[in-house]
Protein backbone atom coordinates (compact mmCIF):
# COMPACT_ATOMS: atom_id res chain seq x y z
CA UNK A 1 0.00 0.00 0.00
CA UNK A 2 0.83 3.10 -1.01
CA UNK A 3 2.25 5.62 2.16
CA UNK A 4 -0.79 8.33 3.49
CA UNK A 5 0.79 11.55 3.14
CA UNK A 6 -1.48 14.38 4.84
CA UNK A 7 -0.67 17.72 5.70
CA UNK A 8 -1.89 20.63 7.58
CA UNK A 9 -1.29 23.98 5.87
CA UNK A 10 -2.14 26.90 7.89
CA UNK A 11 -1.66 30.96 7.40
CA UNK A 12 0.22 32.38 10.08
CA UNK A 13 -2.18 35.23 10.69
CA UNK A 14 -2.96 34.54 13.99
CA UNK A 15 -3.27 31.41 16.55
CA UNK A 16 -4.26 28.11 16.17
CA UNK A 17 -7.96 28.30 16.21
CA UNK A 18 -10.70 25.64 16.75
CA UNK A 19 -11.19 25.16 13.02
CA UNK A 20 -7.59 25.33 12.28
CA UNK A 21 -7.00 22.77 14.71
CA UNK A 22 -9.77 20.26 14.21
CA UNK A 23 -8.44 19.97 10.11
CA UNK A 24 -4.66 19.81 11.90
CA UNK A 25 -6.65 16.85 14.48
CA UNK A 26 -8.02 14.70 11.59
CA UNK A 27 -5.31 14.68 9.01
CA UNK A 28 -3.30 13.84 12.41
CA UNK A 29 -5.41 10.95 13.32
CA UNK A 30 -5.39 9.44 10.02
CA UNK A 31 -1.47 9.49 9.75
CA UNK A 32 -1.30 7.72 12.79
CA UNK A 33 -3.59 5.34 11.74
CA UNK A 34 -2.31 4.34 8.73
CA UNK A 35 1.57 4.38 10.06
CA UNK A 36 1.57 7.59 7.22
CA UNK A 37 3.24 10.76 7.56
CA UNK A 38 1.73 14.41 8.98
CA UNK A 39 3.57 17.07 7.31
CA UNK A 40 3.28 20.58 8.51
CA UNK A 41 3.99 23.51 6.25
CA UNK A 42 3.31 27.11 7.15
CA UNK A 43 1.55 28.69 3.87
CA UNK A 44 3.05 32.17 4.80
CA UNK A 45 3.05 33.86 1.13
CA UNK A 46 0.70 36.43 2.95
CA UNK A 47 3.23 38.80 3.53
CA UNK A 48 1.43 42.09 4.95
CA UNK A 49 -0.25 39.66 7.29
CA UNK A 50 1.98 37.03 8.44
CA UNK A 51 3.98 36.93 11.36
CA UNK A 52 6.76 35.50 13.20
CA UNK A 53 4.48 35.19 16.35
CA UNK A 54 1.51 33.69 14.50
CA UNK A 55 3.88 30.81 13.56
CA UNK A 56 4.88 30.66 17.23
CA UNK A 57 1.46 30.61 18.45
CA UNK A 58 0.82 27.67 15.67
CA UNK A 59 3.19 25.38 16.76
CA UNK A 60 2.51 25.95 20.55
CA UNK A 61 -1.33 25.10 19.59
CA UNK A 62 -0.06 21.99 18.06
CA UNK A 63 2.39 20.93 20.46
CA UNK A 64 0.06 21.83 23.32
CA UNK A 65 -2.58 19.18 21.54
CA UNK A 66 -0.14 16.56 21.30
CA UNK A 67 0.33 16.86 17.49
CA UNK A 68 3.54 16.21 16.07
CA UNK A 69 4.44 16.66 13.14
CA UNK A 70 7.43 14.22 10.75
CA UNK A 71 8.49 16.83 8.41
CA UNK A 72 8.04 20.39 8.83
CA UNK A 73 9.39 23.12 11.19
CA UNK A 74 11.99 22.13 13.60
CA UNK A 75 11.60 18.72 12.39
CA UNK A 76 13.20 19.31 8.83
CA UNK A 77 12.67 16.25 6.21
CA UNK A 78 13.34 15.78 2.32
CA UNK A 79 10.66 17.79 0.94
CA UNK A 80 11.44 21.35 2.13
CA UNK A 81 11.76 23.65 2.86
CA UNK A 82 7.86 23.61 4.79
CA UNK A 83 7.45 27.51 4.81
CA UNK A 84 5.95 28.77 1.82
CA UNK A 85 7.89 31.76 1.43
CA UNK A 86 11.37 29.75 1.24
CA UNK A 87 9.47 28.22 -2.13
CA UNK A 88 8.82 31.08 -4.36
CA UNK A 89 11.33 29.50 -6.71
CA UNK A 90 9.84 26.80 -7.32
CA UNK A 91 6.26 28.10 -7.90
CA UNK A 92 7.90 30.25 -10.58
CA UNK A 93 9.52 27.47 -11.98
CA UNK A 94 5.84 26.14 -12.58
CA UNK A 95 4.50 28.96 -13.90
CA UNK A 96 7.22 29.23 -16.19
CA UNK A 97 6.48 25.86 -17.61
CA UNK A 98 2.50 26.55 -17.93
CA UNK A 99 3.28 29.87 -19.49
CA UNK A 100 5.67 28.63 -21.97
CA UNK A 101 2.71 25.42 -22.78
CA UNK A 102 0.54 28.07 -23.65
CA UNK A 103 -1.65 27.25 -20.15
CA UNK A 104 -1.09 30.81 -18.57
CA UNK A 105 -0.50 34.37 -20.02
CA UNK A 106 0.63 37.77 -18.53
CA UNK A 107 -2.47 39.88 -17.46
CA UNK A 108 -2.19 43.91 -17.95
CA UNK A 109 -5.88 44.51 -16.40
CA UNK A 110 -5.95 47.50 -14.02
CA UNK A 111 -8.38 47.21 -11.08
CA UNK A 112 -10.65 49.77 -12.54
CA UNK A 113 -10.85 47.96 -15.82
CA UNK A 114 -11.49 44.64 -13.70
CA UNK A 115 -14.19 46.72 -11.89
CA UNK A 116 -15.91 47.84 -15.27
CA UNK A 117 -15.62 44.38 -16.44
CA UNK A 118 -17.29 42.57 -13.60
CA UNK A 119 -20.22 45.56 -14.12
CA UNK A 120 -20.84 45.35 -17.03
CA UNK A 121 -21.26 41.65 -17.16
CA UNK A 122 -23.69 42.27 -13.87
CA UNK A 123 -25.77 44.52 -15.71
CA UNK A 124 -26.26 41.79 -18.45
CA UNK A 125 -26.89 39.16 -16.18
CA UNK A 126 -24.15 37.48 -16.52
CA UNK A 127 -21.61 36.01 -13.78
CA UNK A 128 -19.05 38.73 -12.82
CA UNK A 129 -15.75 36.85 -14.16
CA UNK A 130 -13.07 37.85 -16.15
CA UNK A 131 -13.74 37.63 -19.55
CA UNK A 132 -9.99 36.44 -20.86
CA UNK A 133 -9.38 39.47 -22.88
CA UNK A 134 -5.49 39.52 -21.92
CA UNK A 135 -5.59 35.57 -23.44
CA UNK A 136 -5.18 36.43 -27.01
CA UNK A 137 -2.53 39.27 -26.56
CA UNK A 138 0.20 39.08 -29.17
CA UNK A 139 3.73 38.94 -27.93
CA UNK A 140 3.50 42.68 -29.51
CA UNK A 141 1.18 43.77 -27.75
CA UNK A 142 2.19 42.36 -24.75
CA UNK A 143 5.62 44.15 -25.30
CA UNK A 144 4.07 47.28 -26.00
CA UNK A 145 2.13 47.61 -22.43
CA UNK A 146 5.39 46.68 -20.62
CA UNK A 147 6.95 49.71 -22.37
CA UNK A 148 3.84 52.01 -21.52
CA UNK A 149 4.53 50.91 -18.12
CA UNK A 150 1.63 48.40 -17.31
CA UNK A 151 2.27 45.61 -14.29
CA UNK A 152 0.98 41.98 -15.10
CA UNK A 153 -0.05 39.34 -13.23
CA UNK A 154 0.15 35.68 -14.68
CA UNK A 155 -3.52 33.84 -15.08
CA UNK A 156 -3.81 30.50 -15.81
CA UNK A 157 -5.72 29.46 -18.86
CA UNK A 158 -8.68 27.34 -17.67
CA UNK A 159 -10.37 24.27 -19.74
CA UNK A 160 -14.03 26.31 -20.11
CA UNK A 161 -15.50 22.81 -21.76
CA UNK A 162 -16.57 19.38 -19.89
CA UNK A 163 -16.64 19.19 -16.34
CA UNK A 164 -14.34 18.36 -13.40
CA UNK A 165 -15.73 16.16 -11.26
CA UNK A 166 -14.34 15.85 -7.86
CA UNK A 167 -14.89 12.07 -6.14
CA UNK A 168 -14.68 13.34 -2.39
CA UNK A 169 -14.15 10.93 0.45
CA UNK A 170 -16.72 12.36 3.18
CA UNK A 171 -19.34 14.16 -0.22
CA UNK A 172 -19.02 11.66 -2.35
CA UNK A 173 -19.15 12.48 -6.69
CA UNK A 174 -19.18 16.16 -6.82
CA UNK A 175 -19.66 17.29 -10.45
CA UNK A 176 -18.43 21.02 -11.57
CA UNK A 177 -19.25 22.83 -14.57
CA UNK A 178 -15.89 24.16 -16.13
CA UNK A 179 -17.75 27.06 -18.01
CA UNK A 180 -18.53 28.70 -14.77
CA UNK A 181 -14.48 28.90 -13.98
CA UNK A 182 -12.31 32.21 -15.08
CA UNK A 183 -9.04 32.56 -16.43
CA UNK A 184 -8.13 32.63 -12.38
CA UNK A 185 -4.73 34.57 -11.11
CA UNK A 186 -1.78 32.30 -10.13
CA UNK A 187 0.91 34.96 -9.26
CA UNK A 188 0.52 38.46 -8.51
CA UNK A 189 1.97 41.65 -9.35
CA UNK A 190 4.13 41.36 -6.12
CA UNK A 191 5.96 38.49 -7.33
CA UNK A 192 3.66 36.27 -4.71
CA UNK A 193 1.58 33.15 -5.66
CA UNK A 194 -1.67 32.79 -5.48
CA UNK A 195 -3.03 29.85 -2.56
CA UNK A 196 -4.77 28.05 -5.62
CA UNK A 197 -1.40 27.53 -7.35
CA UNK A 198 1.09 27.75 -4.74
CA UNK A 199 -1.66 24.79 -2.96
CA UNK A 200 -0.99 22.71 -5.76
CA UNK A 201 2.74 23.03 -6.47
CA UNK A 202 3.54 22.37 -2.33
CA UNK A 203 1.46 19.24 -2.40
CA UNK A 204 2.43 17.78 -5.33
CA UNK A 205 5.83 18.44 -5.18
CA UNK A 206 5.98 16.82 -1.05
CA UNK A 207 3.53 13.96 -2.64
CA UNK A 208 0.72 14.24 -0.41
CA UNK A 209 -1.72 11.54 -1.11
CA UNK A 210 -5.15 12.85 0.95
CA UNK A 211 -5.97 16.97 0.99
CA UNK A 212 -8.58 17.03 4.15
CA UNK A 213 -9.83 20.44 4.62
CA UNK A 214 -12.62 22.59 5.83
CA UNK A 215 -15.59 22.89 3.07
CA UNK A 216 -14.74 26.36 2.46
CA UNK A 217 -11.88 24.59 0.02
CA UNK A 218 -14.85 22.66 -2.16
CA UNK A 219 -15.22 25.25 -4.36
CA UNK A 220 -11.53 25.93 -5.28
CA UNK A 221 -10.89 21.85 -6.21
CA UNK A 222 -11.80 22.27 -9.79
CA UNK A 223 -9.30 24.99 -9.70
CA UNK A 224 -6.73 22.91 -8.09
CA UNK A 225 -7.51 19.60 -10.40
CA UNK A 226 -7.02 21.81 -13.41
CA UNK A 227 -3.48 22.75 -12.58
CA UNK A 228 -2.63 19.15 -11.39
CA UNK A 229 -3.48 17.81 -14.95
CA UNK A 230 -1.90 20.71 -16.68
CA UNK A 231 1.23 20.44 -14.86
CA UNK A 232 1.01 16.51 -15.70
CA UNK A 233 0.86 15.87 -11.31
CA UNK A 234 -1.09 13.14 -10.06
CA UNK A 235 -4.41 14.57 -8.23
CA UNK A 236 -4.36 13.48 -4.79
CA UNK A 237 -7.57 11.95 -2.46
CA UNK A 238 -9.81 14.75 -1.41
CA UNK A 239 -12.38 15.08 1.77
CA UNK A 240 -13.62 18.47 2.54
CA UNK A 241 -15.34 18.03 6.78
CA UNK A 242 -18.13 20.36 7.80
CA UNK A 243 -17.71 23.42 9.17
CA UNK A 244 -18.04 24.68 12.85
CA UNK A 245 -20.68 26.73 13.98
CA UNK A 246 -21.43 28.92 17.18
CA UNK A 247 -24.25 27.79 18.87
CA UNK A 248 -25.95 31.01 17.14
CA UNK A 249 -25.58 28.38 13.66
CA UNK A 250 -23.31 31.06 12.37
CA UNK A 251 -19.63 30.26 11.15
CA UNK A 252 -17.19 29.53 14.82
CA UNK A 253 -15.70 33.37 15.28
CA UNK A 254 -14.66 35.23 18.14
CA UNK A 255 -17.23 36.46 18.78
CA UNK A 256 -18.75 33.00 19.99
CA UNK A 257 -15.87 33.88 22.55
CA UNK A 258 -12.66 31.55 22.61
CA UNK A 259 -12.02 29.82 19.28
CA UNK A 260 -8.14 29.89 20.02
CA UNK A 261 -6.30 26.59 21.22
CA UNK A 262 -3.71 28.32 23.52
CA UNK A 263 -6.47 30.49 24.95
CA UNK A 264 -8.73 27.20 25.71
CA UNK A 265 -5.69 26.17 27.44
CA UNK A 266 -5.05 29.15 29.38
CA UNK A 267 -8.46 29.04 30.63
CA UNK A 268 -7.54 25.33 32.37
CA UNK A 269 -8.93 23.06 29.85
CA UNK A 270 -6.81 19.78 29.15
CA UNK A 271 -5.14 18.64 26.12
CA UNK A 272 -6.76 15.27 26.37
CA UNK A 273 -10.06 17.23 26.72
CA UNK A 274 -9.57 19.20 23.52
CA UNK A 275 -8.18 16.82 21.61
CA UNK A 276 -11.41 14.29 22.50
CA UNK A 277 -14.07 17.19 21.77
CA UNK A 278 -12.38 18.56 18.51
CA UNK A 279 -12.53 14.73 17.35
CA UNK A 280 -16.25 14.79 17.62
CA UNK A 281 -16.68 17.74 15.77
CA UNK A 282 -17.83 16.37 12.82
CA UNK A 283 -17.02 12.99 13.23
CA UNK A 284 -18.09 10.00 15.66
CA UNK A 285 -17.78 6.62 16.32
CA UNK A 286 -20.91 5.60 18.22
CA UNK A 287 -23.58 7.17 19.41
CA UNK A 288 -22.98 5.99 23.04
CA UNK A 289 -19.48 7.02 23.32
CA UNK A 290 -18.42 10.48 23.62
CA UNK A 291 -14.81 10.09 25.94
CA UNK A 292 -12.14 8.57 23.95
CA UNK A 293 -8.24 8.37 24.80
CA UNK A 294 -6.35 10.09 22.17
CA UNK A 295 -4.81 6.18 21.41
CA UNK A 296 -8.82 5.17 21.22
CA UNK A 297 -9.15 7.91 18.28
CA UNK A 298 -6.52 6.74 16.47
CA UNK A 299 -7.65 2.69 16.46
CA UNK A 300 -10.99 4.30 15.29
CA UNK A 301 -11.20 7.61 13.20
CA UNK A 302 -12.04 7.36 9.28
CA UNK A 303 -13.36 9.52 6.64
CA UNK A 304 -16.31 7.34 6.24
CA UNK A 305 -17.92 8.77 9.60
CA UNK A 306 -17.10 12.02 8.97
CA UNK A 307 -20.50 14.27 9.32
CA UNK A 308 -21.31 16.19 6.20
CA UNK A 309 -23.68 18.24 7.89
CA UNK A 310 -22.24 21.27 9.94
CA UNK A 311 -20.72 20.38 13.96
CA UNK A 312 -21.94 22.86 16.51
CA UNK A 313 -19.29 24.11 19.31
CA UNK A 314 -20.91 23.52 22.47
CA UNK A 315 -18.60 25.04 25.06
CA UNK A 316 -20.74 23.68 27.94
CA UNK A 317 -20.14 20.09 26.41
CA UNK A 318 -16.40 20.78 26.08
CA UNK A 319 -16.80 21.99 30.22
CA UNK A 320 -18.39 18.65 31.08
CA UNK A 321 -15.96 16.78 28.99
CA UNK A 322 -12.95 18.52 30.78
CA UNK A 323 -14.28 17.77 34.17
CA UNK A 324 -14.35 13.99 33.33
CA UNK A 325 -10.73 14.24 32.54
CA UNK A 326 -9.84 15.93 35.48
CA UNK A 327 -11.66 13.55 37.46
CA UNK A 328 -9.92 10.65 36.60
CA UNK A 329 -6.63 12.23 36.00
CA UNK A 330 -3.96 10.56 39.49
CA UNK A 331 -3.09 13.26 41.49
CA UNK A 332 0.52 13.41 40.42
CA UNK A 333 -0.71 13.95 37.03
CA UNK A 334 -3.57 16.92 37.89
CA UNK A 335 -0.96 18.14 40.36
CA UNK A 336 1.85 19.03 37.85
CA UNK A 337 -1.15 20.21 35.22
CA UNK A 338 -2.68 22.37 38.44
CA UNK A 339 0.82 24.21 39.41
CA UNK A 340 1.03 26.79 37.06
CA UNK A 341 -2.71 27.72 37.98
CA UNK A 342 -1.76 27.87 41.56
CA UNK A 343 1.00 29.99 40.82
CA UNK A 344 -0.88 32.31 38.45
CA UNK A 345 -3.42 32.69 41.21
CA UNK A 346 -0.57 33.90 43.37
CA UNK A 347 -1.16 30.86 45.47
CA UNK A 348 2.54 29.66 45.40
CA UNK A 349 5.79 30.38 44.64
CA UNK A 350 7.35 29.33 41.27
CA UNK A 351 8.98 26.93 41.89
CA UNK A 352 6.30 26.08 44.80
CA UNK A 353 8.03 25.14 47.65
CA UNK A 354 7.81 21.23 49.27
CA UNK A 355 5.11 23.20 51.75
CA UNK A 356 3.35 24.35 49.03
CA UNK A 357 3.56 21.00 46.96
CA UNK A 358 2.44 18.87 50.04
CA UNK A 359 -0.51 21.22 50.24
CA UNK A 360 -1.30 21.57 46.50
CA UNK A 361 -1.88 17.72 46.91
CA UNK A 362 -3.49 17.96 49.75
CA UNK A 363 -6.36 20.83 48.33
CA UNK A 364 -6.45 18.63 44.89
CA UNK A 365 -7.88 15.79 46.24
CA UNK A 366 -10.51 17.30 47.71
CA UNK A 367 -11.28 19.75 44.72
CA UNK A 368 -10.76 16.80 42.37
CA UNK A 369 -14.50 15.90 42.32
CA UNK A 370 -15.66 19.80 41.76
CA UNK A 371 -13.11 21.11 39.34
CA UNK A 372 -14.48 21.21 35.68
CA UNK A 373 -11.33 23.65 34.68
CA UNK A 374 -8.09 24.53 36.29
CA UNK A 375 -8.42 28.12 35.83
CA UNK A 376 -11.28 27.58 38.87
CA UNK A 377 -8.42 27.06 41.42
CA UNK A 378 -8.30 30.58 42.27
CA UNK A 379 -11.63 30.48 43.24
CA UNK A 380 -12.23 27.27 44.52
CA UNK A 381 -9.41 27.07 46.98
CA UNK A 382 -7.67 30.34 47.52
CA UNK A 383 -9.20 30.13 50.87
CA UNK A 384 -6.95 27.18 51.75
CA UNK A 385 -3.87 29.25 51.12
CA UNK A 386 -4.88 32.90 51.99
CA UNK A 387 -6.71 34.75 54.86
CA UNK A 388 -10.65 35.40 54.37
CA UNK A 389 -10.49 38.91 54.74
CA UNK A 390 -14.47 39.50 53.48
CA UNK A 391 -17.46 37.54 52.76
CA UNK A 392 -19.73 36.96 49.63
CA UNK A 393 -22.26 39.19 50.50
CA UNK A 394 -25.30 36.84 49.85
CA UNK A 395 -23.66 34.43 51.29
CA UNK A 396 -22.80 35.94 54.44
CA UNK A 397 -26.86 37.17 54.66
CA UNK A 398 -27.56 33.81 54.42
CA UNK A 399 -24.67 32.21 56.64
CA UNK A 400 -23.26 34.60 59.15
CA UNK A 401 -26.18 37.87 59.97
CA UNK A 402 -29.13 35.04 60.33
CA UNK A 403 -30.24 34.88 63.92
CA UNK A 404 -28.29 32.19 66.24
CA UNK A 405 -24.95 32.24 63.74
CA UNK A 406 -23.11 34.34 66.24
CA UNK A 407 -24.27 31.78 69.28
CA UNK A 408 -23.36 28.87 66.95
CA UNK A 409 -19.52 30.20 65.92
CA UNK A 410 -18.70 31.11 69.38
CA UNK A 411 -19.49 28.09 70.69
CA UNK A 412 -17.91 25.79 68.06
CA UNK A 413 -14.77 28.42 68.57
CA UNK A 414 -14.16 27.39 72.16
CA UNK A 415 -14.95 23.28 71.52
CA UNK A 416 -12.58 23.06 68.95
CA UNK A 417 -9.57 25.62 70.07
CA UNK A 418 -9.66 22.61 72.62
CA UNK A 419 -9.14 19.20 70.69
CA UNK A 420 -5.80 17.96 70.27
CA UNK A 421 -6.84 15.66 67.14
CA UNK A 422 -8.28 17.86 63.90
CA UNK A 423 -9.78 14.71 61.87
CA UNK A 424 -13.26 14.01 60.93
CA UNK A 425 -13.72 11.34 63.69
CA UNK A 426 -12.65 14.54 66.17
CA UNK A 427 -15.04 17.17 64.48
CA UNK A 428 -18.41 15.16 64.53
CA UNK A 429 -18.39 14.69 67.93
CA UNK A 430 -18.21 18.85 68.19
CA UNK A 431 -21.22 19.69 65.69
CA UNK A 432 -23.30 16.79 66.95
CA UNK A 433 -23.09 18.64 70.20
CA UNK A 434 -23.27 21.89 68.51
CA UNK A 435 -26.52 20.60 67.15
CA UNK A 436 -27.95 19.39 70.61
CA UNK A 437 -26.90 22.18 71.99
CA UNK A 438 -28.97 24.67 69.33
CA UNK A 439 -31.87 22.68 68.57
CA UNK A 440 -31.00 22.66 64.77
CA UNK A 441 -29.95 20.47 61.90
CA UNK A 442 -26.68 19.74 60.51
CA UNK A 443 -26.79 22.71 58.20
CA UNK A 444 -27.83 25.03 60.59
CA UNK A 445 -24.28 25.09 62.23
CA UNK A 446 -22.36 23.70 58.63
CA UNK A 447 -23.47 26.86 56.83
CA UNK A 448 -22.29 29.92 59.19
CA UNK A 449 -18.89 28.03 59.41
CA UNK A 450 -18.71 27.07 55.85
CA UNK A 451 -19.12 30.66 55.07
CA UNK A 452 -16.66 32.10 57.88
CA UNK A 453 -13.71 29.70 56.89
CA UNK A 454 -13.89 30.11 53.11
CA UNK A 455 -15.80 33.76 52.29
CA UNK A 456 -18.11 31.62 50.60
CA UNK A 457 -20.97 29.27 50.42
CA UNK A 458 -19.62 26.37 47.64
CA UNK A 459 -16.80 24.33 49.22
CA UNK A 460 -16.19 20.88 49.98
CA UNK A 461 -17.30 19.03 52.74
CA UNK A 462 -16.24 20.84 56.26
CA UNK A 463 -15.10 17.50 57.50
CA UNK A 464 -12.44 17.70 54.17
CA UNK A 465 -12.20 21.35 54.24
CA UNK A 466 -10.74 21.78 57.83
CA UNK A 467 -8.62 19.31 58.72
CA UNK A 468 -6.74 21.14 55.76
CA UNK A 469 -6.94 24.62 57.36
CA UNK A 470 -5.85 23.24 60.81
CA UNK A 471 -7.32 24.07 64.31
CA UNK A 472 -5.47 27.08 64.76
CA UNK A 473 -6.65 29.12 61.34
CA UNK A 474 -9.83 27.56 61.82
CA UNK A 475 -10.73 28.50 65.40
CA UNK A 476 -9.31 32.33 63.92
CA UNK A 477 -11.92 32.37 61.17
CA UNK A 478 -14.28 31.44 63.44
CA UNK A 479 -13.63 34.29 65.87
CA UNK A 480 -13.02 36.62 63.08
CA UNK A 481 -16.34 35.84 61.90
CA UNK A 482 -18.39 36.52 64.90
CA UNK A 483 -16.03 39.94 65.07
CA UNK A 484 -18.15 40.74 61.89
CA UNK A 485 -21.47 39.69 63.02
CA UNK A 486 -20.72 41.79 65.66
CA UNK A 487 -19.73 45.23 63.71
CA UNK A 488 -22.87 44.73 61.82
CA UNK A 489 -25.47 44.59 64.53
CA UNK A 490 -24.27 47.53 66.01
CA UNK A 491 -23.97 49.35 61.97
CA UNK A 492 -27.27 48.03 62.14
CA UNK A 493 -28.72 49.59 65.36
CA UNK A 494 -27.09 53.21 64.95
């Protein structure tokens, strides 16, 4: 069998996006499948838009994902070089050859005549393409608009009769009619190629077997397929997957919110996460499995069960998703993803000290079961690391200022400031009495000190939550809290 070449082509405009990466994902997945190879090449003829930091941000999308690449940048290999701007000589070298077969021809159009052109052929109800007249030039007249000054750019002479009919993998036989084509542009009058020809001439000449891309790329195949045969390459496998829409049904942009990779990450969602989702964009195995390991994806991803119909980006789905990996990620493993999050929080020191680390592990594996995303750690346990200093305001209306809170804290205060154990099998003794000795339930006395040890009224169980936290900084809250309670009744009564 023949060796799967794929590639994934992007413009370095800006970072990896969700679209960008799901193409990256499934050429990926099918390389590793078939044992193939996953070229990436940075299509960076763009050259008032392009950037050095756009190709950063591309590769830290793709390494963050878990995508590597076998030939492209940093990685080298025998078809190079795998930016697009160290090839203009060889897509002139092409166009040479198709001008000199007669298959493209200098045009001396300005933009004003291209404007009156596509008017005029509005106004008869015609499509708005160019209507060749540069074709027929005689080398004459060709020489005598280079003397009066006029720029060219090369076109490529399209085959107007027949069709080109384009066999795709995921759409099955789609049929083109070549009269609706145009002489189209393949280099412009900066001495840059076109993407239609510079498309063709990169994958040709690094022998990619499959082009998967978005949809978008349908309707420049015949283009493509017309330059393959008249450049005598073989036309590789095509397979154009859906696009992604906001949950609005409109094209995936920002303003959807997120759409890039490395922001996803910085927001604390998981490569394993991302990768999984951005699989089942478009593509699924069964109905009644949504989690798959990134190994899973590989045994099991083909074109044939790629969607043609549209995938919807459902960031509450992706949420849920993440919080399944972080739930059965070991605690070594969420602890080294967690650190930076810490840290970023201002939580620890970088690098966090064995202190730090021992109670990192210790706040994880109570958090564990709540965390959906890591960039909730702030939140959800700065408490354990920092002094409450104020209180949720509803929460503290419902937890501290309610009538018998103050009774309850104090009380609890002076029980526990006594015990020389701070374990659950120490603390239920304490609100058992705490609840004979108020007449109330459980969650009476839980709430006021849930919301005087954490500011809050969302934590963890107490009986997890304050061994953690200790007897000393406990018994403080406590005492800080009825201080509070305090200041406002007398605010109250003045």
């Amino acid at each position: 069998m023949d060796t799967v070449r794929v590639r994934f082509a992007p413009s370095p405009t800006g970072f990896l996006h969700v679209g960008g990466a799901r193409t990256a994902l499934f050429n990926w997945l099918l390389a590793r499948q078939q044992q193939g190879v996953f070229v990436l090449r940075i299509e960076d003829t763009d050259m008032a838009r392009s950037t050095a930091a756009s190709v950063e941000g591309i590769l830290e999308g793709m390494r963050f994902l878990g995508m590597d690449w076998d030939e492209g940048p940093e990685q080298g290999g025998s078809f190079g070089p795998y930016l697009c701007s160290e090839r203009l000589h060889l897509y002139r070298e092409y166009a040479d050859k198709l001008e000199a077969a007669g298959r493209a021809y200098p045009c001396f159009c300005t933009s004003e005549e291209l404007d009156a052109m596509r008017e005029a052929a509005r106004a008869a109800k015609r499509e708005p393409k160019y209507d060749g007249r540069c074709r027929h030039l005689t080398a004459e007249q060709r020489d005598e608009k280079r003397a009066a000054g006029r720029t060219s750019v090369l076109r490529f002479a399209a085959n107007f009769d027949g069709q080109t009919i384009v066999d795709d993998q995921i759409r099955g036989r789609v049929v083109f009619d070549n009269r609706l084509l145009d002489d189209f542009v393949i280099f412009k009058t900066d001495g840059m190629p076109t993407y239609n020809f510079a498309v063709v001439i990169d994958d040709a000449l690094m022998e990619i077997s499959h082009v998967i891309r978005g949809e978008d790329h349908l309707s420049n195949t015949p283009k493509q397929i017309q330059l393959y045969e008249a450049l005598g390459f073989a036309v590789p496998q095509f397979a154009h997957i859906p696009m992604i829409l906001g949950p609005d049904k409109t094209r995936l942009s920002k303003r959807h919110g997120a759409t890039s990779v490395t922001q996803f990450r910085d927001e604390g969602y998981l490569k394993e996460a991302m990768v999984n989702y951005l699989a089942l964009l478009g593509w699924g195995y069964d109905d009644s499995q949504t989690v798959f390991s990134t190994e899973e994806l590989i045994a099991k991803f083909a074109l044939e069960r790629v969607s043609k119909n549209p995938a919807v980006f459902d960031l509450k789905k992706l949420e849920w998703l993440n919080g399944v990996y972080v739930r059965d990620m070991d605690l070594d493993t969420l602890l080294s993803e967690a650190q930076p999050f810490f840290h970023r929080a201002s939580l620890v020191d970088n690098p966090p000290t064995a202190e730090q680390t021992a109670a990192m592990r210790q706040v994880l594996a109570v958090l564990q079961p709540r965390l959906k995303r890591l960039d909730e750690i702030y939140q959800a346990a700065s408490y354990f690391f920092q002094e409450v200093t104020e209180y949720d305001e509803k929460a503290a209306r419902k937890g501290l200022l309610k009538p018998g809170s103050k009774e309850i804290l104090t009380y609890l205060a002076e029980r526990l400031a006594g015990l020389d154990g701070f374990d659950e099998e120490m603390l239920k003794p304490v609100f058992a009495a705490a609840m004979e000795q108020f007449q109330c339930k459980l969650g009476d006395v839980m709430q006021p000190v849930r919301v005087a040890v954490t500011g809050t009224n969302s934590s963890p169980s107490m009986y997890e939550v304050l061994p953690i936290l200790g007897r000393d900084t406990t018994v403080g809250r406590l005492r800080n809290a009825v201080k509070f309670i305090e200041k406002n009744m007398v605010e109250r009564s003045t």
